[in-house]
C-alpha atoms as a PDB file:
ATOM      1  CA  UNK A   1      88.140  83.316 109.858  1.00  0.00           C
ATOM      2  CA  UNK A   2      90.900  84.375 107.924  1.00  0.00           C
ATOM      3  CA  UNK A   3      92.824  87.291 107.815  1.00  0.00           C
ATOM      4  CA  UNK A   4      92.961  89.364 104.453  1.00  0.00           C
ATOM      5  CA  UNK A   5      94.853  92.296 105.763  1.00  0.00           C
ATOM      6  CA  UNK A   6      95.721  94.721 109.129  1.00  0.00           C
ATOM      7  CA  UNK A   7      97.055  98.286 108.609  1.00  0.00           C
ATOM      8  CA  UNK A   8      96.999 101.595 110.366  1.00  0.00           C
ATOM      9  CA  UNK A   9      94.305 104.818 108.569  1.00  0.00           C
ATOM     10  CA  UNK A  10      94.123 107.864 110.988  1.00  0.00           C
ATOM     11  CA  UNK A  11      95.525 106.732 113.922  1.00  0.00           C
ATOM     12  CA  UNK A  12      93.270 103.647 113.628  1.00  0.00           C
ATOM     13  CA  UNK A  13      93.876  99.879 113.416  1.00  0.00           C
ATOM     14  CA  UNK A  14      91.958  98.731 110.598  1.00  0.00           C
ATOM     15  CA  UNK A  15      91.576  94.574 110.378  1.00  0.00           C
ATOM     16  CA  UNK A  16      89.855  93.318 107.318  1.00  0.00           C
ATOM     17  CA  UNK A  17      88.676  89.447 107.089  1.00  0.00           C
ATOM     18  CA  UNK A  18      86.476  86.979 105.345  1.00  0.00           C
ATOM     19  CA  UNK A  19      84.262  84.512 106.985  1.00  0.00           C
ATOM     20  CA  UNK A  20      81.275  82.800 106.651  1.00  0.00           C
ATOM     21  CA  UNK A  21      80.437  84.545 102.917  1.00  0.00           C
ATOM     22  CA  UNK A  22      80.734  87.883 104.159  1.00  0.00           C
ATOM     23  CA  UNK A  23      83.810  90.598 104.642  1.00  0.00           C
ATOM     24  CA  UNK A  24      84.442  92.462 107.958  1.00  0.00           C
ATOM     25  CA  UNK A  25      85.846  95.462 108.099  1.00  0.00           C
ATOM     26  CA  UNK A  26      86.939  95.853 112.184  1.00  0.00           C
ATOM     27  CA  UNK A  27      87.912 100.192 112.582  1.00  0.00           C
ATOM     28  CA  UNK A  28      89.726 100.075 116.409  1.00  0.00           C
ATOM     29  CA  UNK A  29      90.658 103.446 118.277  1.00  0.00           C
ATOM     30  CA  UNK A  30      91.635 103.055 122.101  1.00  0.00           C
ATOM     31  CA  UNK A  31      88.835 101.092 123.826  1.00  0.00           C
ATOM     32  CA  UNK A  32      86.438 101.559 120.919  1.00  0.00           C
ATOM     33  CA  UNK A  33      85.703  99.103 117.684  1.00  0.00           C
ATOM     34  CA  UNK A  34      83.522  99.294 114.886  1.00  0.00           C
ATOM     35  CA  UNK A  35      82.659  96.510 112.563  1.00  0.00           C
ATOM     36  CA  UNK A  36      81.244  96.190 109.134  1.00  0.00           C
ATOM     37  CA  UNK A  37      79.861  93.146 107.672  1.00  0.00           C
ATOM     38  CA  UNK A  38      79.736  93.310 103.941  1.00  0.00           C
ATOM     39  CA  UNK A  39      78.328  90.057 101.484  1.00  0.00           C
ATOM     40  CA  UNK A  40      81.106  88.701  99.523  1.00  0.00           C
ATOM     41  CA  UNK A  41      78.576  89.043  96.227  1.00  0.00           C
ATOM     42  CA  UNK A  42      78.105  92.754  96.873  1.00  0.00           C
ATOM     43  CA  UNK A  43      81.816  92.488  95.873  1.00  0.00           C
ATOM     44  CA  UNK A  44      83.430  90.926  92.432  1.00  0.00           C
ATOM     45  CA  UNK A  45      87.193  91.170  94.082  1.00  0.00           C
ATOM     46  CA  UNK A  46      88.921  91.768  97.622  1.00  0.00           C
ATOM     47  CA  UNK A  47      90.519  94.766  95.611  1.00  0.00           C
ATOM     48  CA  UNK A  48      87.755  97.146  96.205  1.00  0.00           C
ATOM     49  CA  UNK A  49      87.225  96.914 100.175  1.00  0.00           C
ATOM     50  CA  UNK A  50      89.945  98.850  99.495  1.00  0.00           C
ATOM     51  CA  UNK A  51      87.553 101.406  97.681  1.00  0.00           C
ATOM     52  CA  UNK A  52      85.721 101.121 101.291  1.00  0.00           C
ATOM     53  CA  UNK A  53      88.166 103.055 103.209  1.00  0.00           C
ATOM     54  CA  UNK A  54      88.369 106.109 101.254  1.00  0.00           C
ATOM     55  CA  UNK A  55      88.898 109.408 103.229  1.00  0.00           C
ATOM     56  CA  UNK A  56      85.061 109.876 103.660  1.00  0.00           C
ATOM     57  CA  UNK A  57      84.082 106.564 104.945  1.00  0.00           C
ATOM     58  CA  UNK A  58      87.524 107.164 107.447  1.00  0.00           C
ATOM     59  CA  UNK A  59      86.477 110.610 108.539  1.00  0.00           C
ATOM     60  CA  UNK A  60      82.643 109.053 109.343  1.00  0.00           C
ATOM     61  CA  UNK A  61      84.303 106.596 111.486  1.00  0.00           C
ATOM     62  CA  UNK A  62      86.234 109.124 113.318  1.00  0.00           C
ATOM     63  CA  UNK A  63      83.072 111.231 113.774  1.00  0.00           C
ATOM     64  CA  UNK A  64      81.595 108.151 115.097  1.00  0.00           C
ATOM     65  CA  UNK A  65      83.977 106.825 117.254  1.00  0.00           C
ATOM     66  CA  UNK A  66      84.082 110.670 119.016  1.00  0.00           C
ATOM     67  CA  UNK A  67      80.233 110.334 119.291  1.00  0.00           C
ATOM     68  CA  UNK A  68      81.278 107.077 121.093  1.00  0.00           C
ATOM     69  CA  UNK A  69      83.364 108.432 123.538  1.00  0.00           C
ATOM     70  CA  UNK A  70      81.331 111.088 124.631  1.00  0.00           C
ATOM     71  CA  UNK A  71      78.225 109.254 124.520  1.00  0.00           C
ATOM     72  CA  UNK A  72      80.300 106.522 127.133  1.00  0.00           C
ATOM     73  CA  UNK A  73      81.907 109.676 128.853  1.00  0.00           C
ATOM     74  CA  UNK A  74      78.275 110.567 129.805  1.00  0.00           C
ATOM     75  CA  UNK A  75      77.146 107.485 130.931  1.00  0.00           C
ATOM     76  CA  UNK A  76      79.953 106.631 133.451  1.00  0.00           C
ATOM     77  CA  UNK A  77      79.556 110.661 135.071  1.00  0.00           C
ATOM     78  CA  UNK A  78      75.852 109.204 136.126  1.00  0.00           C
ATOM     79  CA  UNK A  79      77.170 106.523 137.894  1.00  0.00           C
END
Protein backbone atom coordinates (compact mmCIF):
# COMPACT_ATOMS: atom_id res chain seq x y z
CA UNK A 1 0.00 0.00 0.00
CA UNK A 2 1.43 3.18 -0.56
CA UNK A 3 0.83 6.38 0.69
CA UNK A 4 -0.20 9.26 -1.81
CA UNK A 5 -0.96 11.88 0.73
CA UNK A 6 -2.29 12.69 4.67
CA UNK A 7 -3.73 16.15 5.51
CA UNK A 8 -6.20 17.67 7.89
CA UNK A 9 -10.20 18.99 6.12
CA UNK A 10 -12.63 19.98 9.00
CA UNK A 11 -11.10 18.85 11.86
CA UNK A 12 -10.58 15.50 10.09
CA UNK A 13 -7.54 13.37 9.19
CA UNK A 14 -7.89 12.57 5.70
CA UNK A 15 -5.29 9.58 4.36
CA UNK A 16 -5.41 8.93 0.69
CA UNK A 17 -3.58 5.66 -0.85
CA UNK A 18 -3.32 3.35 -3.78
CA UNK A 19 -3.37 -0.35 -3.64
CA UNK A 20 -4.32 -3.18 -5.37
CA UNK A 21 -5.80 -0.97 -8.63
CA UNK A 22 -7.98 0.99 -6.59
CA UNK A 23 -7.67 4.51 -4.45
CA UNK A 24 -8.78 4.82 -0.77
CA UNK A 25 -9.84 7.66 0.56
CA UNK A 26 -9.68 6.93 4.74
CA UNK A 27 -11.99 10.33 6.48
CA UNK A 28 -10.93 9.78 10.55
CA UNK A 29 -12.73 11.89 13.37
CA UNK A 30 -12.09 10.65 17.09
CA UNK A 31 -12.92 6.91 17.23
CA UNK A 32 -14.71 6.97 13.89
CA UNK A 33 -13.28 6.17 10.10
CA UNK A 34 -14.74 6.12 6.87
CA UNK A 35 -13.25 4.64 3.79
CA UNK A 36 -13.75 4.97 0.11
CA UNK A 37 -12.53 2.64 -2.42
CA UNK A 38 -12.41 4.20 -5.82
CA UNK A 39 -10.98 2.12 -9.31
CA UNK A 40 -7.87 3.67 -10.48
CA UNK A 41 -9.65 3.72 -14.25
CA UNK A 42 -12.59 5.72 -12.93
CA UNK A 43 -9.64 8.18 -12.64
CA UNK A 44 -7.11 9.48 -15.60
CA UNK A 45 -4.70 11.25 -12.76
CA UNK A 46 -4.17 11.26 -8.81
CA UNK A 47 -4.90 15.10 -9.37
CA UNK A 48 -8.58 14.82 -9.20
CA UNK A 49 -9.15 12.72 -5.82
CA UNK A 50 -8.46 15.97 -5.05
CA UNK A 51 -11.78 17.02 -6.89
CA UNK A 52 -13.22 14.24 -4.30
CA UNK A 53 -12.95 16.26 -1.26
CA UNK A 54 -14.73 19.28 -2.23
CA UNK A 55 -16.79 21.05 0.54
CA UNK A 56 -19.91 18.89 -0.26
CA UNK A 57 -18.46 15.50 -0.22
CA UNK A 58 -16.60 16.97 3.37
CA UNK A 59 -19.82 18.25 4.84
CA UNK A 60 -21.59 14.55 3.89
CA UNK A 61 -18.89 12.99 5.81
CA UNK A 62 -19.39 15.14 8.74
CA UNK A 63 -23.16 14.49 8.59
CA UNK A 64 -22.23 10.95 8.54
CA UNK A 65 -19.79 10.60 10.99
CA UNK A 66 -22.50 12.58 13.56
CA UNK A 67 -25.08 9.92 12.42
CA UNK A 68 -22.24 7.58 13.63
CA UNK A 69 -21.88 8.77 16.88
CA UNK A 70 -25.27 8.92 17.83
CA UNK A 71 -26.24 5.83 16.23
CA UNK A 72 -23.09 4.14 18.65
CA UNK A 73 -24.25 6.57 21.52
CA UNK A 74 -27.57 4.61 21.37
CA UNK A 75 -26.36 1.35 21.26
CA UNK A 76 -23.97 1.43 24.30
CA UNK A 77 -27.16 3.30 26.61
CA UNK A 78 -28.93 -0.37 25.96
CA UNK A 79 -26.29 -2.13 27.37
Amino acid sequence: MRVIKELILDNCKVSIYHWNNRYLIKLEMDWMEQTYKINQYDLTDESELDKILNPKFMNDAMTRFQGMSLSLQESLKSL
